[in-house]
C-alpha atoms as a PDB file:
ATOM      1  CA  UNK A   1      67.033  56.381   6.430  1.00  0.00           C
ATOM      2  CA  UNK A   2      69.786  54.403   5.462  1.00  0.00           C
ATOM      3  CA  UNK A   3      73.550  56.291   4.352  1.00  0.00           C
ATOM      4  CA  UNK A   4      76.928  55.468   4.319  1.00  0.00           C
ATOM      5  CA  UNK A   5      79.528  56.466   6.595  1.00  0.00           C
ATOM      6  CA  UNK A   6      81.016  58.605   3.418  1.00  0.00           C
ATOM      7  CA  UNK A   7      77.848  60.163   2.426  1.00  0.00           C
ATOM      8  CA  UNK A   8      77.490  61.203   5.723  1.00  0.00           C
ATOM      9  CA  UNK A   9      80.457  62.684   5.894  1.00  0.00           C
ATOM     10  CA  UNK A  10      80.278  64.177   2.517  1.00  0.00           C
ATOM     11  CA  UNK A  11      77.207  65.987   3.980  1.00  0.00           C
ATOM     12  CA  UNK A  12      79.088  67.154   6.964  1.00  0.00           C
ATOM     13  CA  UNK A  13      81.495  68.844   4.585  1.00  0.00           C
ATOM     14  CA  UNK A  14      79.092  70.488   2.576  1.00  0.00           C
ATOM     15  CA  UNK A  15      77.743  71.787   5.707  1.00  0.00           C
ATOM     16  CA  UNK A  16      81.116  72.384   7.029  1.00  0.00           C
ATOM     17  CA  UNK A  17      81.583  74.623   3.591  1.00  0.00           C
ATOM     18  CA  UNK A  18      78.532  76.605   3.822  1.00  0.00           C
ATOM     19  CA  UNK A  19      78.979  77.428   7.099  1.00  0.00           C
ATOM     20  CA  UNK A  20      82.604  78.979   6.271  1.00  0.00           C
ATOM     21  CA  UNK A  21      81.351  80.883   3.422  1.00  0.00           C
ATOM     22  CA  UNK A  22      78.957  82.690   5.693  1.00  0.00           C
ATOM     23  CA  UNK A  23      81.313  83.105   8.210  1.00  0.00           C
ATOM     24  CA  UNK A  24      83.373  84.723   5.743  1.00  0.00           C
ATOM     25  CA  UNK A  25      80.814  86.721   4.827  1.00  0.00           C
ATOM     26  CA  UNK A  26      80.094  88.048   8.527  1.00  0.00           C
ATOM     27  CA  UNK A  27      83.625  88.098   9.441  1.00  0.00           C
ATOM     28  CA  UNK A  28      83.927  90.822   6.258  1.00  0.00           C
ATOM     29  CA  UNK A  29      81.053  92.664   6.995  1.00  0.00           C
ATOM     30  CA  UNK A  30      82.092  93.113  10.715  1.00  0.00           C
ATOM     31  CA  UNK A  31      85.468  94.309   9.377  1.00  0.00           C
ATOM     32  CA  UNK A  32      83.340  97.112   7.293  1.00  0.00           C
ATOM     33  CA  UNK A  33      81.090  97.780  10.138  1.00  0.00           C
ATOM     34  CA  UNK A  34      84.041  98.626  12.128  1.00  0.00           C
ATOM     35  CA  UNK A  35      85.930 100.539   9.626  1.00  0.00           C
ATOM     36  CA  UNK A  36      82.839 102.571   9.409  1.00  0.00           C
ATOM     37  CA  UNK A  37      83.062 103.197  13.294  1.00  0.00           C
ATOM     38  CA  UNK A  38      86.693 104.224  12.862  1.00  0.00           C
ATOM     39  CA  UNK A  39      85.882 106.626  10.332  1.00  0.00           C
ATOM     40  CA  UNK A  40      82.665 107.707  11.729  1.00  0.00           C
ATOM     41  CA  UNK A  41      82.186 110.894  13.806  1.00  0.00           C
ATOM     42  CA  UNK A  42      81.077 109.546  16.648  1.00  0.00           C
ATOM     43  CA  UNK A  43      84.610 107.955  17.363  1.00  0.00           C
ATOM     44  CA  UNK A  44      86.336 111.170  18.748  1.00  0.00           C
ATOM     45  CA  UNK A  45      87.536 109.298  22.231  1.00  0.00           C
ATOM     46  CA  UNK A  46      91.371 108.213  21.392  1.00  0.00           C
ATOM     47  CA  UNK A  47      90.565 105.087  23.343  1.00  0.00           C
ATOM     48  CA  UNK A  48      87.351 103.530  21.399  1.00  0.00           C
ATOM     49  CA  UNK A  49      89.715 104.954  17.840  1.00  0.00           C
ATOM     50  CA  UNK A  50      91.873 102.463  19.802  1.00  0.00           C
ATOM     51  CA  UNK A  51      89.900  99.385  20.734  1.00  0.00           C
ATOM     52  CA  UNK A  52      88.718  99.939  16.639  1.00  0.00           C
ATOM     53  CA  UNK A  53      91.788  99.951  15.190  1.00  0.00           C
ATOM     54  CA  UNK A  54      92.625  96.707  17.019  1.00  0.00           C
ATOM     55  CA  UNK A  55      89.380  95.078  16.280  1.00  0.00           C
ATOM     56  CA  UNK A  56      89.877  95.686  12.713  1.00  0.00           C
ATOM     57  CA  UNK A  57      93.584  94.757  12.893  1.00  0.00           C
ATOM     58  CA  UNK A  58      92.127  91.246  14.338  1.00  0.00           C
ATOM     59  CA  UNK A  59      88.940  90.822  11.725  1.00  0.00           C
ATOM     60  CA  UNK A  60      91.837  90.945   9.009  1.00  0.00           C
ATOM     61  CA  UNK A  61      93.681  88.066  10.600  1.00  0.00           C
ATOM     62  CA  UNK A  62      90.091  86.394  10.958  1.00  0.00           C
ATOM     63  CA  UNK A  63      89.477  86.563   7.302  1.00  0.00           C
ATOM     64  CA  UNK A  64      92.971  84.808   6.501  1.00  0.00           C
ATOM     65  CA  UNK A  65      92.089  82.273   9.167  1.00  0.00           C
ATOM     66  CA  UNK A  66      88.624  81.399   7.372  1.00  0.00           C
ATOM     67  CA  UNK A  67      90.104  81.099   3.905  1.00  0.00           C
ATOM     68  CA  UNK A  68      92.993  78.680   5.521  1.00  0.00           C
ATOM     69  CA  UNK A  69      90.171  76.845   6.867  1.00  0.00           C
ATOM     70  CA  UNK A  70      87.548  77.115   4.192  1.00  0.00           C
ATOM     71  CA  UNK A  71      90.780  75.679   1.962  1.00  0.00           C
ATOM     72  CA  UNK A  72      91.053  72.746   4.060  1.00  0.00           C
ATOM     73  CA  UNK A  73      87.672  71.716   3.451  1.00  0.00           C
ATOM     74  CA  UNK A  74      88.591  71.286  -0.318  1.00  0.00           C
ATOM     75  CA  UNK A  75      92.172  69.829   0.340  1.00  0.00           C
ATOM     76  CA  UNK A  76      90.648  66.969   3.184  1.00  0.00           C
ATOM     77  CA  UNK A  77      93.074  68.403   6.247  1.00  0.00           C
ATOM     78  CA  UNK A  78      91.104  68.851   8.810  1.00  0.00           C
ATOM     79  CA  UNK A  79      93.656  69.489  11.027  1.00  0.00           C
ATOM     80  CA  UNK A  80      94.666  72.480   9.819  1.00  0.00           C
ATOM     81  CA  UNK A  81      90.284  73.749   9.451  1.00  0.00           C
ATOM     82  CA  UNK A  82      89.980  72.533  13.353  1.00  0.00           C
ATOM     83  CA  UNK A  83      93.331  75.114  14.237  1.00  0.00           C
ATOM     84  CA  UNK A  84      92.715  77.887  11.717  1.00  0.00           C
ATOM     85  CA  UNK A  85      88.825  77.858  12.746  1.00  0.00           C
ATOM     86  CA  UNK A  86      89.976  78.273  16.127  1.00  0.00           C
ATOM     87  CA  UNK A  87      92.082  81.159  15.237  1.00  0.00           C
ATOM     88  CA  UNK A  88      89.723  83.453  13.492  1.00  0.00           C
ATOM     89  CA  UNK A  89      88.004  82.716  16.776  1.00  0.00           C
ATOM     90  CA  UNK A  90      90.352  83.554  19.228  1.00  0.00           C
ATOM     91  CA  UNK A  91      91.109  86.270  17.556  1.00  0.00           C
ATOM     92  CA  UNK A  92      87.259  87.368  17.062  1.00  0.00           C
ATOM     93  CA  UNK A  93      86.951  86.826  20.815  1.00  0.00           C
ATOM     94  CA  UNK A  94      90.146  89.029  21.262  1.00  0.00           C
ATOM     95  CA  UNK A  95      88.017  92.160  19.336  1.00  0.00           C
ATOM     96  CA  UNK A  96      85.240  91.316  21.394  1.00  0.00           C
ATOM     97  CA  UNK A  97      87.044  91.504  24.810  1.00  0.00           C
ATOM     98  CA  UNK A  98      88.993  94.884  23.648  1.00  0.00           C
ATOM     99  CA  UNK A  99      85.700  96.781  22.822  1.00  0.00           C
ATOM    100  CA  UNK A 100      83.485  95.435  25.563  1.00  0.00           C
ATOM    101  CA  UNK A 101      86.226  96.064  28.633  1.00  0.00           C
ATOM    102  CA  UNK A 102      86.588 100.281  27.416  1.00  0.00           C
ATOM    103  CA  UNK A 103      84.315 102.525  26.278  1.00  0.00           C
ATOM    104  CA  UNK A 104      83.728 101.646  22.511  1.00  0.00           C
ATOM    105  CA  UNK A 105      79.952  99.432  21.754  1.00  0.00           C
ATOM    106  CA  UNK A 106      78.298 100.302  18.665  1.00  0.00           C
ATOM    107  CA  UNK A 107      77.247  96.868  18.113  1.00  0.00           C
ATOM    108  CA  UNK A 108      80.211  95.225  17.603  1.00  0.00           C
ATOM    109  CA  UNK A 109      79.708  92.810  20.587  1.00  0.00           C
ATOM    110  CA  UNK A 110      76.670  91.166  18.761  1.00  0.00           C
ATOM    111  CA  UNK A 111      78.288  90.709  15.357  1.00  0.00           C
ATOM    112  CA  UNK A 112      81.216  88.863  17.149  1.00  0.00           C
ATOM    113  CA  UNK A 113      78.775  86.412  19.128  1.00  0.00           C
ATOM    114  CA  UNK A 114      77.075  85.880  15.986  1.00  0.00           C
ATOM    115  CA  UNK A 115      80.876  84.877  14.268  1.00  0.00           C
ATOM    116  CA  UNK A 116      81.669  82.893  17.081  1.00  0.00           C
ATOM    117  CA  UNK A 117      78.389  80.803  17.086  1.00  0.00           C
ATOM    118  CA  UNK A 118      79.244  80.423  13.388  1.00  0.00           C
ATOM    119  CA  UNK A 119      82.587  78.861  13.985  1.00  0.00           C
ATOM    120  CA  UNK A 120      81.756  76.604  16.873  1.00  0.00           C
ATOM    121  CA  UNK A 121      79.273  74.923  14.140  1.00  0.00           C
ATOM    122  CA  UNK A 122      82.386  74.624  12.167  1.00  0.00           C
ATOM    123  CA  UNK A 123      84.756  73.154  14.702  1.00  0.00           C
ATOM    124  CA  UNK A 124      81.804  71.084  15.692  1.00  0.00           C
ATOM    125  CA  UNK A 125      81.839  69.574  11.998  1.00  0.00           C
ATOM    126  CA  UNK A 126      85.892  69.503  11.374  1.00  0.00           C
ATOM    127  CA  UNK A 127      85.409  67.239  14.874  1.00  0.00           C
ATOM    128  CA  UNK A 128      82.897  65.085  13.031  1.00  0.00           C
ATOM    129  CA  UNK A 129      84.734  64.255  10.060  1.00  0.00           C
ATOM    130  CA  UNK A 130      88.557  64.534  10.831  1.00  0.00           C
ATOM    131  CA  UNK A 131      88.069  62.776  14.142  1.00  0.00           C
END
């Protein structure tokens, strides 16, 4: 097959956009997953209440960190994709480490591995066309 360094590219981004949207899409249903925890009866032990709140306190700032991102995509700055991707990362990896170290599970271990292999395909694409 024969392409063009800019339709290649232009695929990458495409990709690089799809991927975002669903990472959006996880990232907000991980948020509602653990705001049904939080809320949930089972969630009597002040410290899992705890490691929740913080989780969902850091799958807000991962939503704002994959619209910055999924912006950049439209605007060309990959620069600012490659830092806000790894962001909503860190701060997705920051969730998982508060609810595996205590006594809160319920799943949300799994949805955050699944987030993070989602945004290394990202960073893995803002690589291949910003660098």
């Amino acid at each position: 097959m024969n392409s063009t360094a800019g339709i290649r590219a232009a695929n990458f981004v495409g990709a690089g956009k799809i991927t975002l949207t669903v990472s959006d899409r996880k990232a907000r249903e991980t948020q509602k997953y653990i705001r049904a925890l939080l809320l949930g009866r089972k969630a009597t032990d002040p410290k899992v209440r705890q490691s929740y709140k913080t989780c969902l306190e850091k799958y807000g700032d991962v939503i704002k960190s994959i619209s910055v991102a999924k912006d950049s995509f439209v605007t060309g700055d990959y620069d600012t994709g490659f830092t806000a991707t790894t962001v909503a990362q860190r701060d997705a990896d920051a969730c998982n480490r508060e609810v595996t170290a205590g006594p809160a599970r319920g799943g949300v271990g799994e949805r955050n591995k699944y987030l993070s292999n989602l945004l290394d395909i990202v960073l893995v694409i803002l690589n291949m066309v910003g660098g």
